[in-house]
C-alpha atoms as a PDB file:
ATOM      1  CA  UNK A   1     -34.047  11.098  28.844  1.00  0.00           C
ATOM      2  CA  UNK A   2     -34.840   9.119  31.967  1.00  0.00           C
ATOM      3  CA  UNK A   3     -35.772  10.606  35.077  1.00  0.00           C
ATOM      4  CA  UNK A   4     -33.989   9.304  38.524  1.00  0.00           C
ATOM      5  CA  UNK A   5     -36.448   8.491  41.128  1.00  0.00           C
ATOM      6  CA  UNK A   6     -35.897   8.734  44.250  1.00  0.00           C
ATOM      7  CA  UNK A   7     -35.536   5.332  46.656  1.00  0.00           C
ATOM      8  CA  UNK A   8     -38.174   6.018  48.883  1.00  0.00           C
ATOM      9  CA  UNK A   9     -37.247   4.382  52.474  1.00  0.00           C
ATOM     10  CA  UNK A  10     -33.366   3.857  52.030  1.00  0.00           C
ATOM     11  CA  UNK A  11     -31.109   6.522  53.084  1.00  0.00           C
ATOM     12  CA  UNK A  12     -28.663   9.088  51.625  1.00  0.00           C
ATOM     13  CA  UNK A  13     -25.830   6.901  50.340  1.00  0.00           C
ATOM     14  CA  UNK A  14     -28.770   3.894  48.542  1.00  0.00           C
ATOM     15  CA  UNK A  15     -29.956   7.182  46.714  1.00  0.00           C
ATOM     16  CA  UNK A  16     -26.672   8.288  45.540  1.00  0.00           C
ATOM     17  CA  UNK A  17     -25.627   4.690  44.669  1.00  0.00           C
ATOM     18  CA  UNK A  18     -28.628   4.005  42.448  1.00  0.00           C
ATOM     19  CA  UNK A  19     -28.760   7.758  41.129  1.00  0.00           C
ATOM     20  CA  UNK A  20     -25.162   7.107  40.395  1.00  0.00           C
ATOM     21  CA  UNK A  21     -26.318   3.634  38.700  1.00  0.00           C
ATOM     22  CA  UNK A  22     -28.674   5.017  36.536  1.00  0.00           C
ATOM     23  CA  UNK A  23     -26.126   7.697  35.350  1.00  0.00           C
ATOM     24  CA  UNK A  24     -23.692   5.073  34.558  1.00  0.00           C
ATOM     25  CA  UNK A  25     -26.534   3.370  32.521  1.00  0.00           C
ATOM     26  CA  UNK A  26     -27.446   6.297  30.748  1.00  0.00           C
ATOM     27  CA  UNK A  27     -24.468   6.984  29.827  1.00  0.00           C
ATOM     28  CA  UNK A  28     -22.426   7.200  25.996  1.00  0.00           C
ATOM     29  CA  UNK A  29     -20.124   3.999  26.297  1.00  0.00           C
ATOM     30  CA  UNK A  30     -16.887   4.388  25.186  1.00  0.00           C
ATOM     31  CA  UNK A  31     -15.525   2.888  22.107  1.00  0.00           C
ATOM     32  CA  UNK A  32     -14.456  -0.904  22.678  1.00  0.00           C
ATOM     33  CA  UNK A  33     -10.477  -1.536  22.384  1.00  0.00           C
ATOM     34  CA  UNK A  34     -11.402  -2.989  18.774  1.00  0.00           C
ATOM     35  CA  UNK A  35     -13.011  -0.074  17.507  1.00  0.00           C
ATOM     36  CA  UNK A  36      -9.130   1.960  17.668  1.00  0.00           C
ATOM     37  CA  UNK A  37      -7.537  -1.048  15.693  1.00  0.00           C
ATOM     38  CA  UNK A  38      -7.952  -0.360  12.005  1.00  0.00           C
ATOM     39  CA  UNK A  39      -9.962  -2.133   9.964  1.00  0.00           C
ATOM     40  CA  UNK A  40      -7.916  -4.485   7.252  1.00  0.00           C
ATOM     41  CA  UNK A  41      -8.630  -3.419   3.494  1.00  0.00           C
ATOM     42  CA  UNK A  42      -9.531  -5.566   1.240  1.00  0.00           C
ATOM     43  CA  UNK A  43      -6.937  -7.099  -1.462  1.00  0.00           C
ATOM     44  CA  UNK A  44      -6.723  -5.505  -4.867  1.00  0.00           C
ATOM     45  CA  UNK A  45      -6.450  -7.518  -7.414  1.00  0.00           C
ATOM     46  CA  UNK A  46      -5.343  -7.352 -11.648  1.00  0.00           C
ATOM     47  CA  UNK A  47      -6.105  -9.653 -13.970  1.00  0.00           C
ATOM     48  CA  UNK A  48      -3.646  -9.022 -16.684  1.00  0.00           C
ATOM     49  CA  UNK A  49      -4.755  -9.914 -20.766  1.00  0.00           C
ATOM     50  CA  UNK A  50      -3.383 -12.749 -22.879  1.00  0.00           C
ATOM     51  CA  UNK A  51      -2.367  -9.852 -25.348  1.00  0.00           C
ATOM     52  CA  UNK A  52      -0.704  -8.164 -21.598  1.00  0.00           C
ATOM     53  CA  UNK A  53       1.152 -11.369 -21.009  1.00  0.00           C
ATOM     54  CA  UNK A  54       2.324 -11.996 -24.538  1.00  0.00           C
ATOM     55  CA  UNK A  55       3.855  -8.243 -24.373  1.00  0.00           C
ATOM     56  CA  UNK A  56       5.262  -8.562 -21.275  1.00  0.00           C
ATOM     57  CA  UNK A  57       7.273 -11.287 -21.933  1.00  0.00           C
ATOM     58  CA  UNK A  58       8.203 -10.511 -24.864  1.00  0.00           C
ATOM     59  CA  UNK A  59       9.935  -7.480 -23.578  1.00  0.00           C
ATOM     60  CA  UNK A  60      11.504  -9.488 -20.892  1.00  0.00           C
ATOM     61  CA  UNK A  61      12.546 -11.344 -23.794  1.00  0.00           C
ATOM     62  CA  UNK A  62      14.559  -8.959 -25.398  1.00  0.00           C
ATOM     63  CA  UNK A  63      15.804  -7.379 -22.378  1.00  0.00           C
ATOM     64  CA  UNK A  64      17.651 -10.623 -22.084  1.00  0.00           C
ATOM     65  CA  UNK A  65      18.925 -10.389 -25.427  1.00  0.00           C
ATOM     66  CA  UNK A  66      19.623  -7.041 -25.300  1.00  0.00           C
ATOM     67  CA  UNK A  67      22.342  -8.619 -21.519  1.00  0.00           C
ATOM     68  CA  UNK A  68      23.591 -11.496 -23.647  1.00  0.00           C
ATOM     69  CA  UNK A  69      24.621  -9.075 -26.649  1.00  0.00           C
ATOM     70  CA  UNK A  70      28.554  -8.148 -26.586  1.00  0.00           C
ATOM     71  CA  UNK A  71      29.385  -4.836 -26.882  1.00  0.00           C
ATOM     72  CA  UNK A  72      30.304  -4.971 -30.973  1.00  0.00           C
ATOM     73  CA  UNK A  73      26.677  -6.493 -31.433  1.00  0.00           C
ATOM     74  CA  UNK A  74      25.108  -3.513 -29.704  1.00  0.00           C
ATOM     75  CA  UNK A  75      27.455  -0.757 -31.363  1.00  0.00           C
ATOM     76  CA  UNK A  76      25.830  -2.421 -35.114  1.00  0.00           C
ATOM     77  CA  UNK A  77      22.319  -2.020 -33.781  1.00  0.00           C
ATOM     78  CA  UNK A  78      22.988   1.446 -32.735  1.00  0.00           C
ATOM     79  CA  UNK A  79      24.602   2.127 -36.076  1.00  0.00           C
ATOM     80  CA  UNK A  80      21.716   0.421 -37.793  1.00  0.00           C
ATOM     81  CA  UNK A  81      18.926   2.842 -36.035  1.00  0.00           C
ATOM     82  CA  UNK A  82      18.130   0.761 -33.049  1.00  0.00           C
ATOM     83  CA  UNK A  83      16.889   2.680 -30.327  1.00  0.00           C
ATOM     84  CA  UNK A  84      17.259   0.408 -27.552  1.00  0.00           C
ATOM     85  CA  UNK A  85      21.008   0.404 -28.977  1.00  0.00           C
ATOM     86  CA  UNK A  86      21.561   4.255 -28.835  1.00  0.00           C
ATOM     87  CA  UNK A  87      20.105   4.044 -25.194  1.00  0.00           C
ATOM     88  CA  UNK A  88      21.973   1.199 -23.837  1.00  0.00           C
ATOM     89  CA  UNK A  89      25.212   2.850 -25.163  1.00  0.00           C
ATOM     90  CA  UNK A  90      24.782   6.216 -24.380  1.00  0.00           C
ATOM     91  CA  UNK A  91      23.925   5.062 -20.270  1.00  0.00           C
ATOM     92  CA  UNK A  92      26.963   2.952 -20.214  1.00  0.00           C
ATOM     93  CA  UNK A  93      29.065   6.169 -22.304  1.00  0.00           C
ATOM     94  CA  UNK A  94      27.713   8.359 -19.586  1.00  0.00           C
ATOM     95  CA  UNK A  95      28.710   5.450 -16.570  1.00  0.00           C
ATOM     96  CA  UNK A  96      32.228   5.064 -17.634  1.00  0.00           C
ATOM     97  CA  UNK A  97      32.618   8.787 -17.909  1.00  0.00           C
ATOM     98  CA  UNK A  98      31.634   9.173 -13.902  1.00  0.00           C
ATOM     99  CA  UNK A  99      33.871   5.885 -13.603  1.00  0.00           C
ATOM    100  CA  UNK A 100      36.597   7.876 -14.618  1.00  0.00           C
ATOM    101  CA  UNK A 101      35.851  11.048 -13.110  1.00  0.00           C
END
Protein backbone atom coordinates (compact mmCIF):
# COMPACT_ATOMS: atom_id res chain seq x y z
CA UNK A 1 0.00 0.00 0.00
CA UNK A 2 1.24 3.51 -0.67
CA UNK A 3 1.57 6.02 1.85
CA UNK A 4 0.15 9.78 1.11
CA UNK A 5 2.64 12.37 1.85
CA UNK A 6 1.93 15.32 2.80
CA UNK A 7 2.53 18.61 0.28
CA UNK A 8 4.76 20.40 2.33
CA UNK A 9 4.24 24.36 1.59
CA UNK A 10 0.72 24.29 -0.18
CA UNK A 11 -2.27 24.67 1.87
CA UNK A 12 -5.32 22.68 3.06
CA UNK A 13 -7.32 22.22 -0.14
CA UNK A 14 -3.55 21.19 -2.51
CA UNK A 15 -3.34 18.44 0.31
CA UNK A 16 -6.77 17.18 0.00
CA UNK A 17 -6.65 17.42 -3.83
CA UNK A 18 -3.50 15.33 -4.19
CA UNK A 19 -4.46 12.99 -1.11
CA UNK A 20 -7.67 12.67 -2.99
CA UNK A 21 -5.46 11.97 -6.29
CA UNK A 22 -3.56 9.38 -4.95
CA UNK A 23 -6.75 7.62 -3.61
CA UNK A 24 -8.25 7.73 -6.95
CA UNK A 25 -4.96 6.11 -8.23
CA UNK A 26 -4.91 3.54 -5.80
CA UNK A 27 -7.92 2.62 -6.33
CA UNK A 28 -9.80 -1.00 -7.83
CA UNK A 29 -11.04 0.32 -11.35
CA UNK A 30 -14.20 -0.68 -12.28
CA UNK A 31 -14.94 -3.13 -14.93
CA UNK A 32 -14.83 -1.46 -18.54
CA UNK A 33 -18.42 -1.34 -20.39
CA UNK A 34 -16.98 -4.44 -22.47
CA UNK A 35 -16.28 -6.56 -19.69
CA UNK A 36 -20.59 -6.77 -18.95
CA UNK A 37 -21.14 -7.73 -22.73
CA UNK A 38 -20.82 -11.48 -23.03
CA UNK A 39 -18.30 -13.04 -24.63
CA UNK A 40 -19.44 -14.87 -28.16
CA UNK A 41 -18.95 -18.80 -28.05
CA UNK A 42 -17.37 -20.41 -30.38
CA UNK A 43 -19.28 -22.42 -33.32
CA UNK A 44 -19.85 -26.12 -32.90
CA UNK A 45 -19.41 -27.98 -35.55
CA UNK A 46 -20.37 -32.02 -36.93
CA UNK A 47 -18.87 -33.63 -39.46
CA UNK A 48 -21.30 -36.28 -40.40
CA UNK A 49 -19.83 -39.99 -42.04
CA UNK A 50 -20.21 -41.14 -45.64
CA UNK A 51 -21.97 -44.27 -44.01
CA UNK A 52 -24.19 -41.07 -41.90
CA UNK A 53 -25.02 -39.50 -45.20
CA UNK A 54 -25.82 -42.64 -47.13
CA UNK A 55 -28.41 -43.46 -44.12
CA UNK A 56 -29.77 -40.32 -43.95
CA UNK A 57 -30.84 -40.07 -47.22
CA UNK A 58 -31.86 -43.05 -47.63
CA UNK A 59 -34.47 -42.58 -45.02
CA UNK A 60 -35.45 -39.36 -46.55
CA UNK A 61 -35.78 -41.55 -49.38
CA UNK A 62 -38.36 -43.66 -48.27
CA UNK A 63 -40.13 -41.14 -46.34
CA UNK A 64 -40.92 -39.84 -49.76
CA UNK A 65 -42.09 -43.04 -50.88
CA UNK A 66 -43.77 -43.83 -48.00
CA UNK A 67 -46.02 -39.62 -49.17
CA UNK A 68 -46.26 -40.77 -52.77
CA UNK A 69 -47.87 -44.28 -51.73
CA UNK A 70 -51.90 -44.27 -52.05
CA UNK A 71 -53.68 -45.44 -49.36
CA UNK A 72 -54.37 -49.27 -50.93
CA UNK A 73 -50.44 -49.48 -51.36
CA UNK A 74 -49.90 -48.75 -47.69
CA UNK A 75 -52.91 -50.99 -46.35
CA UNK A 76 -50.73 -54.20 -48.45
CA UNK A 77 -47.55 -53.23 -46.66
CA UNK A 78 -49.27 -53.17 -43.40
CA UNK A 79 -50.90 -56.47 -44.22
CA UNK A 80 -47.57 -57.79 -45.40
CA UNK A 81 -45.71 -56.94 -41.86
CA UNK A 82 -44.43 -53.54 -42.66
CA UNK A 83 -43.92 -51.54 -39.77
CA UNK A 84 -43.68 -48.22 -41.16
CA UNK A 85 -47.20 -49.38 -42.69
CA UNK A 86 -48.90 -50.30 -39.30
CA UNK A 87 -47.57 -46.83 -38.02
CA UNK A 88 -48.54 -44.63 -40.78
CA UNK A 89 -52.08 -46.19 -40.63
CA UNK A 90 -52.71 -46.41 -37.21
CA UNK A 91 -51.69 -42.20 -36.83
CA UNK A 92 -53.95 -41.38 -39.64
CA UNK A 93 -56.85 -44.18 -37.94
CA UNK A 94 -56.32 -42.27 -34.76
CA UNK A 95 -56.50 -38.50 -36.85
CA UNK A 96 -59.70 -39.22 -38.56
CA UNK A 97 -61.18 -40.52 -35.36
CA UNK A 98 -60.50 -36.84 -33.57
CA UNK A 99 -61.65 -35.51 -37.15
CA UNK A 100 -64.81 -36.89 -36.44
CA UNK A 101 -65.11 -36.39 -32.90
Amino acid sequence: MSSIQPVQGGDATSQLAAAQAAAAASAPKPPSDNANQPKPQAADTVQISDAGKAALQKAQESQTQELRETKAQTAQEAARGDAQAKRLMAREAAAQKLAQG
